[in-house]
Protein backbone atom coordinates (compact mmCIF):
# COMPACT_ATOMS: atom_id res chain seq x y z
CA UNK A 1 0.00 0.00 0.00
CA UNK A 2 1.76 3.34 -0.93
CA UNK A 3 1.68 6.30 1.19
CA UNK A 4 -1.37 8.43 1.58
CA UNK A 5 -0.89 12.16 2.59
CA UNK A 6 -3.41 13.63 5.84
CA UNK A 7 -5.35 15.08 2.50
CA UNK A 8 -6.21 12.07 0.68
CA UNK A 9 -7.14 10.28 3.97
CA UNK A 10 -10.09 13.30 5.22
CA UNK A 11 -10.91 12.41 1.41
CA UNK A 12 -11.12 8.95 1.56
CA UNK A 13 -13.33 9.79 5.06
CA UNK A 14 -15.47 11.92 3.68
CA UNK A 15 -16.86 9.58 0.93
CA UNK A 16 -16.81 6.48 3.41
CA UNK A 17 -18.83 9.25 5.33
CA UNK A 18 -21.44 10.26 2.51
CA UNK A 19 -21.57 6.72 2.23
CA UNK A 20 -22.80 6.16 5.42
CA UNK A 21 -25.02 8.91 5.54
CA UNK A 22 -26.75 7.53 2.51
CA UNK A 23 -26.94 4.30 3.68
CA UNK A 24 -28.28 5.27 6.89
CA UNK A 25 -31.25 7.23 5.18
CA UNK A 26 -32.67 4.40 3.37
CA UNK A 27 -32.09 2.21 5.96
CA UNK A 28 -34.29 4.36 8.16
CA UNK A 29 -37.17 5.17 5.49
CA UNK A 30 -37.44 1.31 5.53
CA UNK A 31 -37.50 0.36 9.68
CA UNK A 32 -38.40 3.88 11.29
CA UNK A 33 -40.98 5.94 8.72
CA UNK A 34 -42.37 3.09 7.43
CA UNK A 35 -41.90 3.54 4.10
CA UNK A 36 -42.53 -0.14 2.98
CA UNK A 37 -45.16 -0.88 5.60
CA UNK A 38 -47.27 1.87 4.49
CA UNK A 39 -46.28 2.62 0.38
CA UNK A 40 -46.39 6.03 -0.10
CA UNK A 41 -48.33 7.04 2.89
CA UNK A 42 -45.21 9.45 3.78
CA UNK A 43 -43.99 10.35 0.72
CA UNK A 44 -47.38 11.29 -0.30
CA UNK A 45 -47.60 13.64 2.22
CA UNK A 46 -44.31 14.83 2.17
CA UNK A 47 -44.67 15.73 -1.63
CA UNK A 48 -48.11 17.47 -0.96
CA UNK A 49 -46.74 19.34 2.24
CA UNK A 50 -43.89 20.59 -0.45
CA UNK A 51 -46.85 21.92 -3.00
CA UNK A 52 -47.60 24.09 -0.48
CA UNK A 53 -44.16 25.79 0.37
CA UNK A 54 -43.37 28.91 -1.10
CA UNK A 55 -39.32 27.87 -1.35
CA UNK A 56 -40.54 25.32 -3.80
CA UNK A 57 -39.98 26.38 -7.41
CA UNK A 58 -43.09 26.61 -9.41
CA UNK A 59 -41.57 24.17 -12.39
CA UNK A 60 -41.04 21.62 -9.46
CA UNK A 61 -44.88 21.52 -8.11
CA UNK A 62 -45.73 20.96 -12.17
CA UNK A 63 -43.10 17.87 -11.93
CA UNK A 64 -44.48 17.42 -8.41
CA UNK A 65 -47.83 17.20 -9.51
CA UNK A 66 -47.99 15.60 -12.78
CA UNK A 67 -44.94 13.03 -12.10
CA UNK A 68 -44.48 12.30 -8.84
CA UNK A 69 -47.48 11.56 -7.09
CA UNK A 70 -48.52 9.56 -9.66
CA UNK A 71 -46.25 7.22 -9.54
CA UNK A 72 -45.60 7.70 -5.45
CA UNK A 73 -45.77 4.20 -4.46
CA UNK A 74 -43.25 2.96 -7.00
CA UNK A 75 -41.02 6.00 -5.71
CA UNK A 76 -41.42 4.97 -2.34
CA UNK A 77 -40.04 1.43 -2.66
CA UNK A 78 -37.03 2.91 -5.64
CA UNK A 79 -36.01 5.63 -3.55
CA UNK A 80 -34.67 3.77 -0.38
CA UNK A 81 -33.14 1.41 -2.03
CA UNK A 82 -31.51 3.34 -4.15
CA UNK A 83 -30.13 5.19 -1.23
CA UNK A 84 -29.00 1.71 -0.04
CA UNK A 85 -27.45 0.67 -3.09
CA UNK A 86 -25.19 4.18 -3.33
CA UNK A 87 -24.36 4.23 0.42
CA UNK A 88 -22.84 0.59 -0.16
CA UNK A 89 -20.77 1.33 -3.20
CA UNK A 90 -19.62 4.90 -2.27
CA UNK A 91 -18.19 2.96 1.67
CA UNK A 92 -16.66 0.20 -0.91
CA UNK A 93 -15.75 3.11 -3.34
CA UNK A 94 -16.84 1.14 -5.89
CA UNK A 95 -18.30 2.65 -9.00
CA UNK A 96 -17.42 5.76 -7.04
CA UNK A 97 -17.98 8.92 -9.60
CA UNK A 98 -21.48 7.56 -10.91
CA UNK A 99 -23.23 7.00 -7.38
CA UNK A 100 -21.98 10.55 -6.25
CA UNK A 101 -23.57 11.95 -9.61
CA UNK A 102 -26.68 10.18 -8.78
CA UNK A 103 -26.49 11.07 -5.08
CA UNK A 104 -26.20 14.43 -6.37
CA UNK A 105 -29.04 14.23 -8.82
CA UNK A 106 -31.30 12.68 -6.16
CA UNK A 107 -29.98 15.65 -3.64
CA UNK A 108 -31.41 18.22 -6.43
CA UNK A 109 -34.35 17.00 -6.22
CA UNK A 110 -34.54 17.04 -2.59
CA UNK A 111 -33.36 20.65 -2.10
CA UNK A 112 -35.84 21.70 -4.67
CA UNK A 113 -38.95 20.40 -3.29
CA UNK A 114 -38.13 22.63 -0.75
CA UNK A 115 -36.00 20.92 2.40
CA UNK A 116 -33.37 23.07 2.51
CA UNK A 117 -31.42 23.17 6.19
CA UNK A 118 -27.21 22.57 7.20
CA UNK A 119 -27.47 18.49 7.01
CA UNK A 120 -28.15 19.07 3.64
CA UNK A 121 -26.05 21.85 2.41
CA UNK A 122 -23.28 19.53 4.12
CA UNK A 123 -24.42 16.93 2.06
CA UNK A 124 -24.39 18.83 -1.15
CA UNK A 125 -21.06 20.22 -0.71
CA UNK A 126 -19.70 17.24 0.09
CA UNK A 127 -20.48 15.58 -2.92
CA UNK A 128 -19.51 18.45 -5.03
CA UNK A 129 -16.28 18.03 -2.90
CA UNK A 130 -15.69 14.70 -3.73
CA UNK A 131 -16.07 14.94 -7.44
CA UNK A 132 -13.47 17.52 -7.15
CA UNK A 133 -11.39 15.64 -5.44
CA UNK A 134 -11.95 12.29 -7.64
CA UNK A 135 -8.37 11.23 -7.31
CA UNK A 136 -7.63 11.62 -3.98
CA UNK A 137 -11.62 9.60 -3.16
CA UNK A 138 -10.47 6.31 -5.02
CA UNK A 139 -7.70 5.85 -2.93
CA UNK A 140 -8.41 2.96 -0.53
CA UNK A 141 -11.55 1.81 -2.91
CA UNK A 142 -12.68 -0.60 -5.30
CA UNK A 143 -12.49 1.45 -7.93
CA UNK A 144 -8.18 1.85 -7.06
CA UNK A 145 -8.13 -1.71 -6.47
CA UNK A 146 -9.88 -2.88 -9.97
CA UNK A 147 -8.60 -0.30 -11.92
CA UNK A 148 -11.99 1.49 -12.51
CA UNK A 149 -10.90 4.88 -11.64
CA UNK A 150 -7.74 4.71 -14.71
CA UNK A 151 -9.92 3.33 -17.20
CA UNK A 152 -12.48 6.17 -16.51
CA UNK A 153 -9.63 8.94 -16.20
CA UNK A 154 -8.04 7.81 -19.43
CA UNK A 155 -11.56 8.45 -21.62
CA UNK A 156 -11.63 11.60 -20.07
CA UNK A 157 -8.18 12.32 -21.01
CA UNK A 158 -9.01 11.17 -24.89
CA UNK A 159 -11.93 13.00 -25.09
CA UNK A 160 -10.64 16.43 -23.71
CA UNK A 161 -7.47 16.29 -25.91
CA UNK A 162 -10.28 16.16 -29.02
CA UNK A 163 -11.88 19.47 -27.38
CA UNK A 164 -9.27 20.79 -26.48
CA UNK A 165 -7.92 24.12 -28.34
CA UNK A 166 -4.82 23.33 -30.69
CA UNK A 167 -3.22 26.33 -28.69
CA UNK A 168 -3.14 24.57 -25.42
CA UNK A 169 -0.13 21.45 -24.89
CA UNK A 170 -1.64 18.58 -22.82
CA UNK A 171 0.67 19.52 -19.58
CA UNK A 172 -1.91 22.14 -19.54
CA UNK A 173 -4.78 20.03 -19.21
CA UNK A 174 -6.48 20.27 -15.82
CA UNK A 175 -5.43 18.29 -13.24
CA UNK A 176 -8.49 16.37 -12.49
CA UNK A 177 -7.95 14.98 -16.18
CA UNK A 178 -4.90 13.92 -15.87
């Protein structure tokens, strides 16, 4: 195992962290609000609750609305799991970039129907954190062990050098490319 600087290791925490935290909210949805007991009962309300916030953005209570509560029950079983499924791959650090992207997608949403307090601002600035600091996350993962992280770098790496302007040499390609 090669040397990891104090850096890399608050990394390496900080996904193992967002990890948890994931895990630990789908967990919960499941054995303390009930969500499978009950399908939909609390997202339901939840989603209706947010139709009446003024925070909420008005294209969200038309997605709200038309989307979501029809199809509430279906999101109640998907969205724990889901949750489940990321916390256990971003702890493993396996398949690390695409389950923070999804995290992040699934954040989104939850900021815009209108929860907005510090757990989640921690959240969302944590993941933006660790897709910032890709390189230093892998370290002590899955993806470092099986290669994943390299093989995902080097398509980035191909496909910038098409974009890239013919007045820039590679050693100027961003760091998190390289």
């Amino acid at each position: 195992m090669r040397h990891m600087s104090l850096f890399s290791i608050l990394v390496v925490t900080m996904r193992i962290l967002f990890g948890i935290g994931w895990l630990l909210a789908g967990v919960t949805k499941i054995t303390e609000k009930l969500w499978y007991t009950e399908p939909g009962t609390y997202l339901k309300e939840y989603l209706l609750t947010s139709l009446d916030q003024t925070n909420v953005p008005d294209f969200y209570k038309v997605f709200i609305e038309n989307v979501a509560l029809d199809y509430v029950v279906s999101l109640s079983y998907l969205i724990p799991l889901t949750q489940i499924a990321l916390g256990i791959l971003l702890i493993l650090g396996l398949f690390t970039l695409p389950s923070i992207l999804i995290c992040l997608f699934m954040h989104v949403n939850f900021l815009l129907s209108g929860n907005i307090n510090l757990i989640s601002i921690v959240l969302y600035t944590s993941a933006f954190l660790l897709i910032i600091f890709n390189k230093e996350a892998y370290q002590l993962s899955l993806d470092g062990y099986f290669k994943i992280d390299q093989k995902f770098r080097s398509r980035m790496i191909k496909k910038t050098k098409k974009h890239v302007s013919p007045y820039i040499h590679e050693n100027e390609i961003p760091r998190h490319f390289s």
